[in-house]
C-alpha atoms as a PDB file:
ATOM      1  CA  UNK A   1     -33.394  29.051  15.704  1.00  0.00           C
ATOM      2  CA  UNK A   2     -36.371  26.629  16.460  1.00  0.00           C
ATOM      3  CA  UNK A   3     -35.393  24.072  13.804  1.00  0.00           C
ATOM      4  CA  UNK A   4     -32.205  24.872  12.094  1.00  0.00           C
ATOM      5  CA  UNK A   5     -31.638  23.327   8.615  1.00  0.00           C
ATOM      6  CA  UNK A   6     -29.303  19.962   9.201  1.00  0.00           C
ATOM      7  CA  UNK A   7     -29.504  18.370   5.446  1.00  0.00           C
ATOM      8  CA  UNK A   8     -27.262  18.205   2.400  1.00  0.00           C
ATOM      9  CA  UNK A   9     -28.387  21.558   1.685  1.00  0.00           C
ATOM     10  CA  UNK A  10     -27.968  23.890   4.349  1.00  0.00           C
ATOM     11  CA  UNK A  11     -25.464  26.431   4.153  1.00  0.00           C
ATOM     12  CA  UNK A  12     -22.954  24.575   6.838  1.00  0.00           C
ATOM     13  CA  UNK A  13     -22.847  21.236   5.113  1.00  0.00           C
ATOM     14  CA  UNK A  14     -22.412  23.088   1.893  1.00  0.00           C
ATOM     15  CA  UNK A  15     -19.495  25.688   3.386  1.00  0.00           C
ATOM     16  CA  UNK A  16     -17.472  22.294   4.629  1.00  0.00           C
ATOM     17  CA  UNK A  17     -18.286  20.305   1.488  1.00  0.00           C
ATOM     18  CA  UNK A  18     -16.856  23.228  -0.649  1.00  0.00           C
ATOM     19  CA  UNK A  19     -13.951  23.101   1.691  1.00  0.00           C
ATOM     20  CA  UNK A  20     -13.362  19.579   1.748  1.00  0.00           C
ATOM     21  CA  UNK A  21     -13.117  19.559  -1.956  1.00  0.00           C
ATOM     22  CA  UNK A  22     -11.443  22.777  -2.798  1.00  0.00           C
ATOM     23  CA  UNK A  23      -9.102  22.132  -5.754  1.00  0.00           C
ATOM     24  CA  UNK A  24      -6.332  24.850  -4.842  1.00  0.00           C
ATOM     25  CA  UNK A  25      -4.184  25.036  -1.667  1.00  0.00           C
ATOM     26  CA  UNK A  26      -6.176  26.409   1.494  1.00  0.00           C
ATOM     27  CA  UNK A  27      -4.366  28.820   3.823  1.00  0.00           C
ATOM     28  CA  UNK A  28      -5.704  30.048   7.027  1.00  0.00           C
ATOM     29  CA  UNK A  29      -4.673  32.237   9.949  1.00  0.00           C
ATOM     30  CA  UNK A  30      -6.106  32.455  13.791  1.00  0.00           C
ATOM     31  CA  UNK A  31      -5.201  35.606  15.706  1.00  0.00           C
ATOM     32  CA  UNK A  32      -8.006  34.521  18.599  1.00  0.00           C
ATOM     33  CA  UNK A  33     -10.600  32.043  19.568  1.00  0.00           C
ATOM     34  CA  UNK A  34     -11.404  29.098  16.902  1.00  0.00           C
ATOM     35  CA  UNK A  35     -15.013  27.246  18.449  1.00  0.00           C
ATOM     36  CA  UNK A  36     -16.820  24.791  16.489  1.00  0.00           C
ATOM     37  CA  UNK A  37     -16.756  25.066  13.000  1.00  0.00           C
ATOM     38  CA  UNK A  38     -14.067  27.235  13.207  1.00  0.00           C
ATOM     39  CA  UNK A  39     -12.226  24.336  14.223  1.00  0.00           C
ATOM     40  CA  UNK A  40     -13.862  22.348  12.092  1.00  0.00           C
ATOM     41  CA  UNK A  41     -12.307  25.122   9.096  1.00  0.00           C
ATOM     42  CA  UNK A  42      -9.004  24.694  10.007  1.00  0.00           C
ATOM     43  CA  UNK A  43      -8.688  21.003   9.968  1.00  0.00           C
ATOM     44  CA  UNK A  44      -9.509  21.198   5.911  1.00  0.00           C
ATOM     45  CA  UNK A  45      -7.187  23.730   5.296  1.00  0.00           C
ATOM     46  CA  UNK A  46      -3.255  22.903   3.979  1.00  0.00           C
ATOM     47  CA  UNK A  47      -1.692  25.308   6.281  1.00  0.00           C
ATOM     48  CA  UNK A  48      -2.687  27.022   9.054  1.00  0.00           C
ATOM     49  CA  UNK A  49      -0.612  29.944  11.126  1.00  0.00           C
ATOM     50  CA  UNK A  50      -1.580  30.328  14.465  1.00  0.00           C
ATOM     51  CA  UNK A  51      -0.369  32.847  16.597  1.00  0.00           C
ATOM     52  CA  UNK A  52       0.129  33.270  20.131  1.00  0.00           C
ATOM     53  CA  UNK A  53      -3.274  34.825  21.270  1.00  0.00           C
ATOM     54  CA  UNK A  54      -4.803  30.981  19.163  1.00  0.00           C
ATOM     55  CA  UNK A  55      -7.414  29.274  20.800  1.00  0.00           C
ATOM     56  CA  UNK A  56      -8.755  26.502  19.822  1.00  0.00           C
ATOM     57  CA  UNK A  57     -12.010  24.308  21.605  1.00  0.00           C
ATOM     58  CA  UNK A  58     -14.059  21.235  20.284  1.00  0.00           C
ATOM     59  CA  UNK A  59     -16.858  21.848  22.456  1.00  0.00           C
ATOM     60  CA  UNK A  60     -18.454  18.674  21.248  1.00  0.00           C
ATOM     61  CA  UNK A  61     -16.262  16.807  23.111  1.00  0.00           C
ATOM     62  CA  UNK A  62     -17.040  18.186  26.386  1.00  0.00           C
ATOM     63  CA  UNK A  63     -20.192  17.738  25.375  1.00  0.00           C
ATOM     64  CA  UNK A  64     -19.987  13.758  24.660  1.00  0.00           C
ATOM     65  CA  UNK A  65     -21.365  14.283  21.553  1.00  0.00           C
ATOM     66  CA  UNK A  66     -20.233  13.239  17.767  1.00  0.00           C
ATOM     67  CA  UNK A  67     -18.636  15.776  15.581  1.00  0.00           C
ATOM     68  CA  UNK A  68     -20.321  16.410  12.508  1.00  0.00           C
ATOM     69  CA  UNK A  69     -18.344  18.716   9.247  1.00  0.00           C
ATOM     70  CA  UNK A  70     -16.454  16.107   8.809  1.00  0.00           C
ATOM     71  CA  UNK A  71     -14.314  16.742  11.573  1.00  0.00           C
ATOM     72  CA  UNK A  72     -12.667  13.128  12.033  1.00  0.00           C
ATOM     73  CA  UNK A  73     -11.921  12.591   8.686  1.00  0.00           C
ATOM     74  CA  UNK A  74     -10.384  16.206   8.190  1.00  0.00           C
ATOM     75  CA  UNK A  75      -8.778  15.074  11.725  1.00  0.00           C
ATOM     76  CA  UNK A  76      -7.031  12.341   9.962  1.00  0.00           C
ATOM     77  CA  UNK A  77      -5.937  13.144   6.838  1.00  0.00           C
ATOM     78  CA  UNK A  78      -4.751  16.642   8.455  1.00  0.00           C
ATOM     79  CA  UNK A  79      -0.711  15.420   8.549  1.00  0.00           C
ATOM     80  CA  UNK A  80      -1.041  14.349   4.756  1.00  0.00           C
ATOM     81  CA  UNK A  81      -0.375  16.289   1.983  1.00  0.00           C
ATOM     82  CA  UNK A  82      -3.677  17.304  -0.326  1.00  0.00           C
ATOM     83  CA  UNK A  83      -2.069  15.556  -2.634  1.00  0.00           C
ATOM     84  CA  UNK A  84      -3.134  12.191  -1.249  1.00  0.00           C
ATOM     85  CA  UNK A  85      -6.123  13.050   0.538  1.00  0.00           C
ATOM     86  CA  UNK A  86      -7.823  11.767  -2.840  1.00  0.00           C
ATOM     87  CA  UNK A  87     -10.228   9.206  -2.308  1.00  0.00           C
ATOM     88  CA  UNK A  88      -8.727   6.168  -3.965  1.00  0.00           C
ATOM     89  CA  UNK A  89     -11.801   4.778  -5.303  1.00  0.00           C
ATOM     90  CA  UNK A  90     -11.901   7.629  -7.321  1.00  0.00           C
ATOM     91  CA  UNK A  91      -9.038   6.220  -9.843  1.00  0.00           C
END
């Protein structure tokens, strides 16, 4: 893809926006390789199993470049409950 769609409205922003806000609990399982934005998946979810044959690469990093799906902020409120991943400002 020449010129892949990178706003507010292509599919990916709108896949990890729906994710980031998902009202209900968010389970997940890995059973093999997790790249990208299947990383990226994970880190929104409230539990994840993983099992043995789990892999899991940021290939930004190697890359030197900045993560975009919300990856850091997913990154940091990962150890804390959904329950207070609520944005404060929201009351």
């Amino acid at each position: 893809m020449q010129n892949p769609p990178t706003g507010e409205d292509s599919p990916v922003f709108r896949f990890i926006n729906l994710l980031a806000t998902f009202e209900k609990p968010l389970l997940a399982a890995v059973d093999g390789k997790g790249i990208g934005l299947g990383l990226t998946m994970l880190l929104h979810c409230d539990f994840v199993y993983a099992s043995d044959r789990a892999s899991l690469v940021a290939p930004f990093v190697n890359l030197g470049l900045v993560p975009r799906g919300g990856v850091l902020a997913a990154a940091a409120q990962a150890r804390r409950p959904r329950a207070r991943r609520r944005d404060p400002a929201a009351g």
